[in-house]
N, C-alpha and C. Protein backbone atom coordinates (compact mmCIF):
# COMPACT_ATOMS: atom_id res chain seq x y z
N UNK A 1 -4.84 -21.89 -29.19
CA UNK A 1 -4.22 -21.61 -27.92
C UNK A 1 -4.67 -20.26 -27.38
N UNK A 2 -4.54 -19.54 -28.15
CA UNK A 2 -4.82 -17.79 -28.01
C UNK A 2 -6.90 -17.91 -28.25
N UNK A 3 -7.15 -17.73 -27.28
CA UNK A 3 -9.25 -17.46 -27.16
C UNK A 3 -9.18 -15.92 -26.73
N UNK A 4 -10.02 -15.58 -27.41
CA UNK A 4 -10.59 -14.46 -26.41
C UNK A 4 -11.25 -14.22 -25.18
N UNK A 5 -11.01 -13.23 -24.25
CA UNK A 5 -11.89 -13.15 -23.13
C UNK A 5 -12.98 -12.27 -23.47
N UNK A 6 -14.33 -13.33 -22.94
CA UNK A 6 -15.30 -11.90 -22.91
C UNK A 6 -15.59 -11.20 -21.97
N UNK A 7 -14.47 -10.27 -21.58
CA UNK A 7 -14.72 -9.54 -21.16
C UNK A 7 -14.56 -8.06 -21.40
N UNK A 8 -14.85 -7.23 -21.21
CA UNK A 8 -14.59 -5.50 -21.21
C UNK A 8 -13.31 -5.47 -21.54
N UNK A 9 -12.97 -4.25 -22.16
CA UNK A 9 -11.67 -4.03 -22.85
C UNK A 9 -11.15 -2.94 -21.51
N UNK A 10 -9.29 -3.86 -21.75
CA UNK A 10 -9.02 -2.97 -20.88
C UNK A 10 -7.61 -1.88 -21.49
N UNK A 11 -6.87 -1.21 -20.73
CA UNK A 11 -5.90 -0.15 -21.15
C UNK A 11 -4.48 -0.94 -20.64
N UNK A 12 -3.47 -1.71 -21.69
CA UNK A 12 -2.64 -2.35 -21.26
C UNK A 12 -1.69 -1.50 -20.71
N UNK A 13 -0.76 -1.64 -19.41
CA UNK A 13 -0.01 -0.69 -18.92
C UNK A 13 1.37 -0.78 -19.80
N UNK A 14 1.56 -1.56 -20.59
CA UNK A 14 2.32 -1.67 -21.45
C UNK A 14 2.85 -0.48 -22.83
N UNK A 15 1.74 -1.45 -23.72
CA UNK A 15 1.57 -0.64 -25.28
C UNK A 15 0.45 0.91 -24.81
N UNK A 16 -0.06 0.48 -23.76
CA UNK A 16 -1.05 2.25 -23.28
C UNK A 16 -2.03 1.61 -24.63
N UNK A 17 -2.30 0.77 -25.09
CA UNK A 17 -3.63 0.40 -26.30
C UNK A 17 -4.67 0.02 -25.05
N UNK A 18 -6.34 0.28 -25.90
CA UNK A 18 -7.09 -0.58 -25.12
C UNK A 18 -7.58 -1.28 -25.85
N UNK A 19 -7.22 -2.80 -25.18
CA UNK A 19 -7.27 -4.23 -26.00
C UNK A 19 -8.28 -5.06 -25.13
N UNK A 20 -8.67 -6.04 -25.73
CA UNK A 20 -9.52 -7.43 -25.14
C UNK A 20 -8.38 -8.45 -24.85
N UNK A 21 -8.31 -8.65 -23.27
CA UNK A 21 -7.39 -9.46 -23.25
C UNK A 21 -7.81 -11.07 -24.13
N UNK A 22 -6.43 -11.94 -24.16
CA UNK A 22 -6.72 -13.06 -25.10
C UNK A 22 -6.51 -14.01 -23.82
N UNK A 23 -6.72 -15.08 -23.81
CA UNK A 23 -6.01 -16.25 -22.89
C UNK A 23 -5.19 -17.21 -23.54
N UNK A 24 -3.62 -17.30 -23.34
CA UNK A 24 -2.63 -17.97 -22.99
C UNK A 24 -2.48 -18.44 -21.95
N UNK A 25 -2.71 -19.96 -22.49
CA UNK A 25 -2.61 -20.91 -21.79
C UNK A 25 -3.78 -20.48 -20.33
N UNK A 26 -3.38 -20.14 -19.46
CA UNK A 26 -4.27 -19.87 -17.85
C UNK A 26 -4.25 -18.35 -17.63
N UNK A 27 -3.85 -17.60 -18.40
CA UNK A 27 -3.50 -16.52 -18.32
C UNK A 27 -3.68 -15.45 -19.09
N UNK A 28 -4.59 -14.58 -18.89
CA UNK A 28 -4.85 -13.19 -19.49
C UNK A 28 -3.96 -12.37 -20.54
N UNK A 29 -3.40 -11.97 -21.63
CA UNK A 29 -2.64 -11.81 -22.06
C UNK A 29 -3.02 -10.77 -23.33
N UNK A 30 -2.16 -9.15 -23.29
CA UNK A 30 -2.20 -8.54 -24.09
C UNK A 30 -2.01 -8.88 -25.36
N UNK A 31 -3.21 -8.68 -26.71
CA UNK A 31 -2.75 -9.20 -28.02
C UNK A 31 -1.98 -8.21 -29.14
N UNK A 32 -1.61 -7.03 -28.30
CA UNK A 32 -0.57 -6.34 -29.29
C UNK A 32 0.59 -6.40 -28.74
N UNK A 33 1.01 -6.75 -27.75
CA UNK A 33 2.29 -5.97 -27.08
C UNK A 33 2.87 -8.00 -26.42
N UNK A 34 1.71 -8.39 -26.06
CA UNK A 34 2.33 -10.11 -25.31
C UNK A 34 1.97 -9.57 -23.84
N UNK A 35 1.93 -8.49 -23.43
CA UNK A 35 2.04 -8.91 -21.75
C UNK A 35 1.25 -9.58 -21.30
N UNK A 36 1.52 -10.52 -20.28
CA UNK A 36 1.02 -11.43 -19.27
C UNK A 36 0.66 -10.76 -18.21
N UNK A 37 -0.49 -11.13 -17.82
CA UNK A 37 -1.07 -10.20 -16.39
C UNK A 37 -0.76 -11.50 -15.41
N UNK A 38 -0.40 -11.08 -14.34
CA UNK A 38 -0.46 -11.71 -13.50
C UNK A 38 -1.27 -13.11 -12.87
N UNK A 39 -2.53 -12.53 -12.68
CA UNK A 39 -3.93 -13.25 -12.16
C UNK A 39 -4.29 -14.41 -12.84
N UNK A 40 -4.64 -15.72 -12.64
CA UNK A 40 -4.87 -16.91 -13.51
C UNK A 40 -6.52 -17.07 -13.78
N UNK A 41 -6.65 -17.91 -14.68
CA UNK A 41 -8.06 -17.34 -15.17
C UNK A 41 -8.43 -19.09 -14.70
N UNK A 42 -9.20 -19.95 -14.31
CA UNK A 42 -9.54 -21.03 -14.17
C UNK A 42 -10.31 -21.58 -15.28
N UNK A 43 -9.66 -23.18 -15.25
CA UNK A 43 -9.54 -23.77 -17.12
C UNK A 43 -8.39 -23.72 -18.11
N UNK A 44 -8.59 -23.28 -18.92
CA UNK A 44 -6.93 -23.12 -19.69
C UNK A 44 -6.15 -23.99 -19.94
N UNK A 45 -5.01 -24.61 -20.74
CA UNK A 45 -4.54 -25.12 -21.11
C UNK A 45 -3.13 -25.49 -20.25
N UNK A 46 -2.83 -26.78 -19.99
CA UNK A 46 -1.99 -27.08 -19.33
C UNK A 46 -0.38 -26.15 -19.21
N UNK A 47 0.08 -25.78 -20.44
CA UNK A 47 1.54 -25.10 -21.05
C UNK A 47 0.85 -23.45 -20.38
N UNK A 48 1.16 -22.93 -19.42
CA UNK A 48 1.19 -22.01 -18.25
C UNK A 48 2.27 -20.65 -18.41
N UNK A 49 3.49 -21.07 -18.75
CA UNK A 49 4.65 -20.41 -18.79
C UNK A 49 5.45 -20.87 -20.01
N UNK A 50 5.37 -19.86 -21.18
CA UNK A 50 5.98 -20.06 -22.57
C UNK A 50 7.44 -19.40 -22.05
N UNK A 51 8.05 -19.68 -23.07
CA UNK A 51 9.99 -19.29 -22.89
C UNK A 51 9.85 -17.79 -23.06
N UNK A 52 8.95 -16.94 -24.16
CA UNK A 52 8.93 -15.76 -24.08
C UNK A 52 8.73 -14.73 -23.33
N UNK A 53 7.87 -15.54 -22.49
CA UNK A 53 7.77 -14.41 -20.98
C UNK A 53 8.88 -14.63 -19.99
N UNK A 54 9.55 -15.71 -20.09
CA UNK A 54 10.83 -15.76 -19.32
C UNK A 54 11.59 -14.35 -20.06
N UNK A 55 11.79 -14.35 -21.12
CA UNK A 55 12.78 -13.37 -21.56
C UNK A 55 12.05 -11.47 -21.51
N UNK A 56 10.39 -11.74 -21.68
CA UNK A 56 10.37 -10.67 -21.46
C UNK A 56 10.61 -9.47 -20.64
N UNK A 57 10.63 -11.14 -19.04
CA UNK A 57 10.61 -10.13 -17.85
C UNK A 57 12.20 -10.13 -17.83
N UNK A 58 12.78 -10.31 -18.41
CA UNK A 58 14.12 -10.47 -17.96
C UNK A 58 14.90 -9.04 -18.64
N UNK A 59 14.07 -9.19 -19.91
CA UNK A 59 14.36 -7.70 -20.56
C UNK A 59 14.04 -6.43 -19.80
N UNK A 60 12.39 -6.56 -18.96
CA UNK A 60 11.95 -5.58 -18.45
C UNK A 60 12.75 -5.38 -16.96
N UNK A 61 13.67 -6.39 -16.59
CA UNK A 61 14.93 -6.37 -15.26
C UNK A 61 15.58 -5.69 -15.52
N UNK A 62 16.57 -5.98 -16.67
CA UNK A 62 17.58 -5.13 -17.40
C UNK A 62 17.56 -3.77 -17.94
N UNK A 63 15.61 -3.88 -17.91
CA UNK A 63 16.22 -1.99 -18.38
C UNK A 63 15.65 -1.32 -16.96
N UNK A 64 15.17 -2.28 -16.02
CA UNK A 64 15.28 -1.29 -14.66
C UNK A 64 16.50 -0.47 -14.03
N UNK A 65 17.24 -2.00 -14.67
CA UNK A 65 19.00 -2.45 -13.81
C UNK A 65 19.81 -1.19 -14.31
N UNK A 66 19.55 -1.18 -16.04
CA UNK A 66 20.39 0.11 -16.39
C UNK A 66 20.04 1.59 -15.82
N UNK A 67 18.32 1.83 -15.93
CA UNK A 67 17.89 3.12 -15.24
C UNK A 67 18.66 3.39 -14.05
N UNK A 68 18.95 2.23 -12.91
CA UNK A 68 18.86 2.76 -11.78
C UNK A 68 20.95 2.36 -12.16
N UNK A 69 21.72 2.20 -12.50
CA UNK A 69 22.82 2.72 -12.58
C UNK A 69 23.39 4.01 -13.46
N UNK A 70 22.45 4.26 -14.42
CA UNK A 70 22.21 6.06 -14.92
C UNK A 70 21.78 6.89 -14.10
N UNK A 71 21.27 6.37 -13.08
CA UNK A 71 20.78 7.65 -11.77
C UNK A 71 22.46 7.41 -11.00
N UNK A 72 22.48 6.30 -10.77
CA UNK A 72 23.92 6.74 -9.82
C UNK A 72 25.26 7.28 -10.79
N UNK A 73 25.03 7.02 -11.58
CA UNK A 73 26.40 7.74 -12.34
C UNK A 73 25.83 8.97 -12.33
N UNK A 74 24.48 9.34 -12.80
CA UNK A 74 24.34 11.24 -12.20
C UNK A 74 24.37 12.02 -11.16
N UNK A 75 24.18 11.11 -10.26
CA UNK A 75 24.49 11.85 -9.10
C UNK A 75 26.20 11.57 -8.42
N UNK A 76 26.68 10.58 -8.91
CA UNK A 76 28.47 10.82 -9.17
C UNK A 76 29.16 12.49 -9.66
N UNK A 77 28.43 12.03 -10.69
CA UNK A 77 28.44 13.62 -11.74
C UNK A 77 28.57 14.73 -11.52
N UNK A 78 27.14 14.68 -10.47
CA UNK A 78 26.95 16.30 -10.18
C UNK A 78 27.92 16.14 -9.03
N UNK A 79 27.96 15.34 -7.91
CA UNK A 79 28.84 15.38 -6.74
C UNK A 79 30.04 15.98 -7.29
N UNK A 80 30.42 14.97 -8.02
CA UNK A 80 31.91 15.43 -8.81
C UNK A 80 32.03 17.47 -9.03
N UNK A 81 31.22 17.29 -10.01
CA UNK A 81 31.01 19.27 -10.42
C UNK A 81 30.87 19.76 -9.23
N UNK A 82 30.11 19.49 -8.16
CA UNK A 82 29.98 20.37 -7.16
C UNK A 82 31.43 20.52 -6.12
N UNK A 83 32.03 19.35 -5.76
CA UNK A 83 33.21 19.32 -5.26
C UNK A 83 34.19 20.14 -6.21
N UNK A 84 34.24 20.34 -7.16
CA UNK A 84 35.18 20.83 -8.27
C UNK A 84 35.05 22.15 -7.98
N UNK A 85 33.32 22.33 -8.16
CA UNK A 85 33.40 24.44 -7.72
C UNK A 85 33.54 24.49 -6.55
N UNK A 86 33.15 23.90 -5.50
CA UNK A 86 33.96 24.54 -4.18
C UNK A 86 34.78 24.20 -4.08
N UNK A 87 36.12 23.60 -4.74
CA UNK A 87 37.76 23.89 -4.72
C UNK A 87 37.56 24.68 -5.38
N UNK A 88 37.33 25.37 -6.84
CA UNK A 88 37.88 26.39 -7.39
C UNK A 88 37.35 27.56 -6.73
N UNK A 89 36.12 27.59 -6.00
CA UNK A 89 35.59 29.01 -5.68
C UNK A 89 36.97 29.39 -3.93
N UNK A 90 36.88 28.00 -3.45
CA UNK A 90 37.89 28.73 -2.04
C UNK A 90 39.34 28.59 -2.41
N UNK A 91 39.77 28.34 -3.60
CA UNK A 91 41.05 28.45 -4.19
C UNK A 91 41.10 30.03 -4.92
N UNK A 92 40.13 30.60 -5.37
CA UNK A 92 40.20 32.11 -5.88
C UNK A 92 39.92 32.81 -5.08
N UNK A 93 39.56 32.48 -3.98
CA UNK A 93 39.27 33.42 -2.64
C UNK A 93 40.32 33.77 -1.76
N UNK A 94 41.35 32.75 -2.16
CA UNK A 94 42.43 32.83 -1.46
C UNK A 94 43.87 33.46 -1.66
N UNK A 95 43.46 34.60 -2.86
CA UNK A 95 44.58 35.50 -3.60
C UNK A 95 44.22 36.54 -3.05
């Protein structure tokens, strides 16, 4: 199932290795890490989309999903601290 491409080795944006992609199924595919490139290669084997790349990208959703709700809870955060010192700074100003 897994052939090699002959082609030039490239730098997966993934693992950061530089690998020879393999072909899965129609598709270009890192052999240390699994990523699937996009682009279809013509020929290839009918089975296109394995269950594992369903889950990979789904993993790589979920840790977008968490990044970008750790940015809004920090900037909650600091809002919070900053509202806090300007009550306490015009509350001591006011003795």
């Amino acid at each position: 199932m897994n052939e090699p491409m002959n082609e030039s080795k490239i730098i997966c944006p993934r693992c950061k290795q530089e690998v020879a992609l393999v072909l899965d199924g129609r598709y270009p595919t890192c052999p240390e890490c699994g990523m699937r490139f996009q682009y279809r290669v013509q020929g290839g084997a009918a089975n296109e989309v394995s269950k594992s790349s369903f889950w990979d990208e789904l993993g790589d959703f979920v840790r977008a999903l968490v990044k970008v709700v750790l940015i809004m809870v920090a900037i909650v955060v600091v809002g919070v601290a900053v509202l806090f010192a300007g009550c306490a700074l015009m509350l001591s100003g006011m003795h």
